[in-house]
Protein backbone atom coordinates (compact mmCIF):
# COMPACT_ATOMS: atom_id res chain seq x y z
CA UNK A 1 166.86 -32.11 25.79
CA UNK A 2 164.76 -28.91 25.93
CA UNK A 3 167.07 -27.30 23.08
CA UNK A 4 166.40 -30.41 20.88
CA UNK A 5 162.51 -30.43 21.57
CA UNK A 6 162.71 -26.87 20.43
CA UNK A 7 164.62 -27.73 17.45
CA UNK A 8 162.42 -30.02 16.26
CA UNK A 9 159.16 -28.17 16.68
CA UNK A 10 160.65 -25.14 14.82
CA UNK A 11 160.16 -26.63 11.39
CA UNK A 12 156.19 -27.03 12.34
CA UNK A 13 155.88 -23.26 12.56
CA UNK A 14 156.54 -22.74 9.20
CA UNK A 15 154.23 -23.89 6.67
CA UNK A 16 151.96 -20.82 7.84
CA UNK A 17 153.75 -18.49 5.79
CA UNK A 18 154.43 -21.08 3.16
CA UNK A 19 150.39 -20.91 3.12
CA UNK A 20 149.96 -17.44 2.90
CA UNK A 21 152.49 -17.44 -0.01
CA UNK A 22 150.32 -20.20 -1.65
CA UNK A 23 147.13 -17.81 -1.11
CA UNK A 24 148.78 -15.25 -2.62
CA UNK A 25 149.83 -17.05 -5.89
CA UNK A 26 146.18 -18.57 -5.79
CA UNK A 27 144.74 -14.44 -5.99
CA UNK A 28 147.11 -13.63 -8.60
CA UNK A 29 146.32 -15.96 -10.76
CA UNK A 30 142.90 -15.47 -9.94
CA UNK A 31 143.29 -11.93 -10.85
CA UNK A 32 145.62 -12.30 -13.75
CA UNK A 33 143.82 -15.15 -15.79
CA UNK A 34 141.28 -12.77 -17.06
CA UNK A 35 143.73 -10.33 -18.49
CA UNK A 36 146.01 -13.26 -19.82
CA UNK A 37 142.62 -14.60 -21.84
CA UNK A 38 142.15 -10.51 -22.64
CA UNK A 39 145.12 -10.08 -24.68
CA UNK A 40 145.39 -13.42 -26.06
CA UNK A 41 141.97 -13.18 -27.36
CA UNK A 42 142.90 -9.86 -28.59
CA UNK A 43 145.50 -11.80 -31.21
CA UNK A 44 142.65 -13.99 -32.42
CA UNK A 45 140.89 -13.71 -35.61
CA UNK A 46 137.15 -13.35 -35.63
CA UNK A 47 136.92 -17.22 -36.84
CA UNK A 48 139.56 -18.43 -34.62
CA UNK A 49 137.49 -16.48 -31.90
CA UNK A 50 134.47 -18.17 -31.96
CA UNK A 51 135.76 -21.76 -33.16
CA UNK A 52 137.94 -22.30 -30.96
CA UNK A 53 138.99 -21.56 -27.12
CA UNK A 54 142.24 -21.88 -26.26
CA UNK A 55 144.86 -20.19 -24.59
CA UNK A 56 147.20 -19.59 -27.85
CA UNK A 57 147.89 -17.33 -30.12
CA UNK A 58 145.97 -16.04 -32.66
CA UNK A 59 147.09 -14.91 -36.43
CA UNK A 60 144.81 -11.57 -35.95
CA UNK A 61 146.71 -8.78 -33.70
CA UNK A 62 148.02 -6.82 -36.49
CA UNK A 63 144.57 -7.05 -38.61
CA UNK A 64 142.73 -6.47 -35.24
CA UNK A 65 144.39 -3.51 -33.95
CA UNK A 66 144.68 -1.90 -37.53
CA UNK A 67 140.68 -2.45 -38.01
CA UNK A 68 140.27 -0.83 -34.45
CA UNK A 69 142.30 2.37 -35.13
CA UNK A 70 140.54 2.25 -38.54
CA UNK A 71 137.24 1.66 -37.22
CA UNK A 72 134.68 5.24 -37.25
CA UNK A 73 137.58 7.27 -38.70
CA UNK A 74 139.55 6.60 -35.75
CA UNK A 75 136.90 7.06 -33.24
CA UNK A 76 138.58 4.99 -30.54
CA UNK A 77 141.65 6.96 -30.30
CA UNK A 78 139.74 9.97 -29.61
CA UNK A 79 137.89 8.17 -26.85
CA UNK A 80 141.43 7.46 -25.44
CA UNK A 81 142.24 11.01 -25.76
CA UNK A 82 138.72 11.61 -23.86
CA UNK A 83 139.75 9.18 -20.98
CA UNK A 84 143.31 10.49 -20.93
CA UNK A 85 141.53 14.28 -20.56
CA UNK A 86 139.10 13.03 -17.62
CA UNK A 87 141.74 10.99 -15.65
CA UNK A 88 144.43 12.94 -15.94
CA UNK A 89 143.22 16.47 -15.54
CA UNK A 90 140.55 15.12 -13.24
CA UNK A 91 142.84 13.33 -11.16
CA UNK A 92 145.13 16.14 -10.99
CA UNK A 93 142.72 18.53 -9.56
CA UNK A 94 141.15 15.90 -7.36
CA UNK A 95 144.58 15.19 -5.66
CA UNK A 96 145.24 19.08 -5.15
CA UNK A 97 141.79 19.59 -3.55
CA UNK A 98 142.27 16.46 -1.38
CA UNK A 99 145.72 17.32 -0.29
CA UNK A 100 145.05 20.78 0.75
CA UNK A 101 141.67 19.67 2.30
CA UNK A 102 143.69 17.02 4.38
CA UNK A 103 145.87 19.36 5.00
CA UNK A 104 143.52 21.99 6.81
CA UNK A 105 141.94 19.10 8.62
CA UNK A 106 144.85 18.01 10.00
CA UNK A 107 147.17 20.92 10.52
CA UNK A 108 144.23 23.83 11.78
CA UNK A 109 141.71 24.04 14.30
CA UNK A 110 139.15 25.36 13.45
CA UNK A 111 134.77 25.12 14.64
CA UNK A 112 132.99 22.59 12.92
CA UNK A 113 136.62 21.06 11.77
CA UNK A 114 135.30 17.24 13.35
CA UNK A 115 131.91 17.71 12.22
CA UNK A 116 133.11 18.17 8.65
CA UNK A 117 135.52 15.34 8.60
CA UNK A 118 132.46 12.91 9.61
CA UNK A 119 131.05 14.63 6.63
CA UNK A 120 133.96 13.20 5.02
CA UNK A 121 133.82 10.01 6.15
CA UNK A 122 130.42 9.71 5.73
CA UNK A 123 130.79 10.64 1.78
CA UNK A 124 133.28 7.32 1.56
CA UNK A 125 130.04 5.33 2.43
CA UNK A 126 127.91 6.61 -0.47
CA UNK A 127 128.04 4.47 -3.87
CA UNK A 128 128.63 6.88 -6.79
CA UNK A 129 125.46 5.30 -8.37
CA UNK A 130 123.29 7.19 -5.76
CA UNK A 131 124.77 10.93 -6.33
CA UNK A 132 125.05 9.92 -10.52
CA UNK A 133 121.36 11.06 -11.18
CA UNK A 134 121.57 14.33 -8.65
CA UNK A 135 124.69 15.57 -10.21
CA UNK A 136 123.20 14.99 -14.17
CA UNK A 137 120.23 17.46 -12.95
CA UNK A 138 122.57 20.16 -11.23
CA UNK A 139 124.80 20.29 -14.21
CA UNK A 140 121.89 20.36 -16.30
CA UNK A 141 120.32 23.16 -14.50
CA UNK A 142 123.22 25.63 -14.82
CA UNK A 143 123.53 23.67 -18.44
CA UNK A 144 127.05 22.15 -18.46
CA UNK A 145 125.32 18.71 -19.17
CA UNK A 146 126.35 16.75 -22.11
CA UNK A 147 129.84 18.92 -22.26
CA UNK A 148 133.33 17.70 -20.84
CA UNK A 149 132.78 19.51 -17.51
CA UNK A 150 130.20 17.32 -16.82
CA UNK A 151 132.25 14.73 -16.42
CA UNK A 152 135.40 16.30 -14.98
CA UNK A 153 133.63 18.36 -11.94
CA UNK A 154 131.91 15.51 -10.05
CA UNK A 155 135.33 13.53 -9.61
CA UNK A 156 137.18 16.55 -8.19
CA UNK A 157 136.11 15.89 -4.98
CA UNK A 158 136.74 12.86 -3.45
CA UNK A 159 135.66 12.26 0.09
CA UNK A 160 138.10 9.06 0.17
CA UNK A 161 141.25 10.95 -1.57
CA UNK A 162 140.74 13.64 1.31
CA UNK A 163 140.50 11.35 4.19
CA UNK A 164 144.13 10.16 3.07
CA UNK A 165 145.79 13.32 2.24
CA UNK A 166 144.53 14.10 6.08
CA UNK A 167 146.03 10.70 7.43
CA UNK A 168 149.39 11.67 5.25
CA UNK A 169 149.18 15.66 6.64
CA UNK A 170 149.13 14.22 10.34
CA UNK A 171 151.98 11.93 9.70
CA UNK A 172 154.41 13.70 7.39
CA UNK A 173 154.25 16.99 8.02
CA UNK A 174 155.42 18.40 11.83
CA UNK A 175 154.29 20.50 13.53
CA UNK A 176 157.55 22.25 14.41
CA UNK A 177 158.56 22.89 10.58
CA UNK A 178 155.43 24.43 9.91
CA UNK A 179 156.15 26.88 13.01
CA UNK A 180 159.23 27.61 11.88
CA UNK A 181 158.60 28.41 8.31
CA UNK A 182 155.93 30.97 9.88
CA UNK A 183 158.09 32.23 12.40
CA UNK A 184 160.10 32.64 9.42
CA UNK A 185 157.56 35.08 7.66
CA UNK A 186 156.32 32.60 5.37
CA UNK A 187 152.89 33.27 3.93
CA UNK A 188 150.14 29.82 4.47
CA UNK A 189 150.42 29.42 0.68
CA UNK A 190 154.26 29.35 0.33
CA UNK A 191 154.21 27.20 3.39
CA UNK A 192 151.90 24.43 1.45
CA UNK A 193 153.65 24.89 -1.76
CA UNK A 194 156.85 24.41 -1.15
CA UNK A 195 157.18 22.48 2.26
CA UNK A 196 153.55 20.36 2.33
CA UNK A 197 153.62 19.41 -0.85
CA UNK A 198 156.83 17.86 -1.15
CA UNK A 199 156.27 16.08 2.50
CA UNK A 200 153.49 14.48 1.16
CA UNK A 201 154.98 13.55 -2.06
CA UNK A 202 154.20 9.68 -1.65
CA UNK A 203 150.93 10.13 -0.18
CA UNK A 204 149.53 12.11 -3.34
CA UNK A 205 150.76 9.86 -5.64
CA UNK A 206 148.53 7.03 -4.42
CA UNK A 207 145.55 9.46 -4.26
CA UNK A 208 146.81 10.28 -7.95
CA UNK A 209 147.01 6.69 -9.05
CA UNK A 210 143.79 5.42 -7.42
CA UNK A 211 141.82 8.85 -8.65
CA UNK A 212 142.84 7.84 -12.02
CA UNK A 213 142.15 4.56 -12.38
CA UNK A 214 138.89 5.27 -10.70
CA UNK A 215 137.77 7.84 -13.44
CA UNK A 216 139.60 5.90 -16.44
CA UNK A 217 137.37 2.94 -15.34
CA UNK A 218 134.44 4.92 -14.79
CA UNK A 219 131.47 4.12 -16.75
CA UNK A 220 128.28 5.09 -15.15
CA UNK A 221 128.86 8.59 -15.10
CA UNK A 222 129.98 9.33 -18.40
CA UNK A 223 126.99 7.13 -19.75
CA UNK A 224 124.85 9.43 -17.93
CA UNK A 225 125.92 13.06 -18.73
CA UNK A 226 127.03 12.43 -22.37
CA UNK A 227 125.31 11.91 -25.12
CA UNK A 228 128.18 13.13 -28.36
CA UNK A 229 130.17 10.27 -28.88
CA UNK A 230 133.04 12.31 -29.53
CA UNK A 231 133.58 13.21 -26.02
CA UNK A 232 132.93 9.39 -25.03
CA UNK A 233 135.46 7.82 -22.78
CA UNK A 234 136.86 4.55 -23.49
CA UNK A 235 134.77 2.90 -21.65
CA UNK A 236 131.54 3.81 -22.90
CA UNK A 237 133.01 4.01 -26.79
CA UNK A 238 133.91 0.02 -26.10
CA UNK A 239 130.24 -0.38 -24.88
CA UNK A 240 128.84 1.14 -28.05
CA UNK A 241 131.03 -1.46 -29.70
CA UNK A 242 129.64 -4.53 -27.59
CA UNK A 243 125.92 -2.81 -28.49
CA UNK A 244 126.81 -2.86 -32.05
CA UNK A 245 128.82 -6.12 -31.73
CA UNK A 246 125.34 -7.92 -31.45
CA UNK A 247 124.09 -7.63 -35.13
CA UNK A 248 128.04 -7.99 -36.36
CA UNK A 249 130.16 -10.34 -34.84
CA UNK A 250 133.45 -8.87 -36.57
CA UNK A 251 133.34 -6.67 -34.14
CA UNK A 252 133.41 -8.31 -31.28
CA UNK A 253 137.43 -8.82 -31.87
CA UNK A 254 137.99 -4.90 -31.91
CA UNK A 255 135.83 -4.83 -28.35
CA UNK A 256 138.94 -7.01 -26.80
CA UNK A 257 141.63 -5.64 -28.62
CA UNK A 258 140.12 -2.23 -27.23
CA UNK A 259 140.07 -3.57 -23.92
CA UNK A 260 143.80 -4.98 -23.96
CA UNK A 261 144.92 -1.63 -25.34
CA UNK A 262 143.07 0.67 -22.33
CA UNK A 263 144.97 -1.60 -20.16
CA UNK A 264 148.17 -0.60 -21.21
CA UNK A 265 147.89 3.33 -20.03
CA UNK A 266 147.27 1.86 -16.40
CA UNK A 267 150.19 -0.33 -16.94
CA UNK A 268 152.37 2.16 -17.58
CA UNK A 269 151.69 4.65 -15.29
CA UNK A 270 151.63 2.05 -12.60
CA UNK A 271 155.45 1.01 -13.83
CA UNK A 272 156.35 4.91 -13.64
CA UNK A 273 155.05 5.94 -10.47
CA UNK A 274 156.09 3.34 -8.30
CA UNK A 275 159.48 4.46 -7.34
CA UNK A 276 157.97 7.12 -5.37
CA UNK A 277 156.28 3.90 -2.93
CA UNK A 278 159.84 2.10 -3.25
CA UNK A 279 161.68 5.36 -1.83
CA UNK A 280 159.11 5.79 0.81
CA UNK A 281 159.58 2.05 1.92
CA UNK A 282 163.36 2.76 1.64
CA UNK A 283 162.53 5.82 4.21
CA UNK A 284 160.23 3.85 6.34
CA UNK A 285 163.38 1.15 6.57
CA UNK A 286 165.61 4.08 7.64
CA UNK A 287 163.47 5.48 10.31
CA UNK A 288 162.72 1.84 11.83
């Protein structure tokens, strides 16, 4: 009797995942819609733009994205070689300065080591709007303002990127193989290189992938140190096109196809780099 009260409450424990799963379809489309409408609208003619709104379609995408790589002498592409320079090499640098920063904060002791990890943590807290205007005037001072640098060296340190790499140093990399590799005669360098490094393989990619999405998306602080437009990122060059947009409304189709083409970067290098999560789920399986 028990066994067949139990049997037939069982079924009344489920729908709470069923509701998550129904939460979960509700964000993504929530999320997704906007992107959908992005690079529909990006097919769309400027007449069939402003006529009519609908999610089909449109008869424009070649004539759009030919007038937008056309546009300025091919202006846009150059801001997408701009962005590609910032995120990439800025992300690059801003995951090797986080991981070996993580790594000294977890790995050594050392005075002042807790003190400068509240530092840390207290950086995390601070919008990037209230250090934009400090940063303009010390790059100005020592007159790298207006140049790429000015763009590249605020983003190499990131307060959030090093608080990871120190939560991935503490939980990928013993103790014991760092002992031995010294005990070994290996130098602190070699030791980082070629044993850290690869530990934290997984670890740096996401502090690589959410670095670069972060500057590739970045708009305030480009808009404040630059003023050539040939060194404008993406997303400034698209906001010159919205400004400009407002006394020419064929131009407002090149603003979204712009936007549904700076998508496709993130796309992509979301797509390539997320094998490296897949294997370290596969090794967190393994372990459990």
């Amino acid at each position: 009797m028990t066994a067949a009260a139990h049997h037939r409450r069982r079924p009344d424990a489920r729908p709470r995942p069923r509701l998550a799963l129904i939460v979960l379809l509700l964000g993504a489309l929530y999320c997704l819609t906007p992107v959908a409408w992005v690079v529909i609208a990006s097919s769309k003619s400027p007449r069939e733009l402003f006529t009519t709104f609908s999610f089909a379609p449109g008869s424009g995408l070649f004539d759009n994205l030919a007038n937008l790589g056309a546009y300025g002498g091919g202006q846009f592409w150059q801001w997408g070689l701009n962005s590609l320079l910032y995120a990439g090499l800025g992300a690059v640098l801003s995951t090797l300065v986080s991981a070996m920063a993580g790594y000294a904060l977890a790995k050594f002791r050392f005075r002042g080591r807790q003190v400068l990890f509240s530092v840390i943590l207290a950086g995390v807290l601070v919008p990037g709007i209230v250090l934009a205007v400090p940063q303009y005037l010390l790059l100005a001072a020592v007159g790298l303002a207006g140049t790429h640098w000015s763009v590249l060296l605020p983003v190499i340190i990131n307060p959030f990127g090093i608080f990871l790499c120190r939560v991935f140093a503490a939980a990928a990399v013993p103790q014991s193989t760092l002992e031995a590799a010294r005990l070994d005669g290996a130098g602190e360098v070699r030791i980082f290189g070629s044993i850290v490094l690869p530990m934290m393989t997984q670890g740096l990619v996401t502090v690589f992938l959410l670095q670069f999405v972060g500057i590739w998306n970045n708009f305030l602080l480009p808009f404040i140190m630059l003023s050539d437009q040939g060194k404008y990122p993406i997303t400034l060059g698209l906001y010159t096109f919205l400004g400009k947009g407002a006394g020419d409304a064929d131009l407002y189709p090149l603003v979204i196809m712009g936007s549904a083409v700076s998508v496709i970067p993130l796309i992509v290098l979301v797509l390539v780099l997320q094998r490296f999560w897949r294997a370290d789920l596969l090794a967190g399986g393994l372990k459990a």
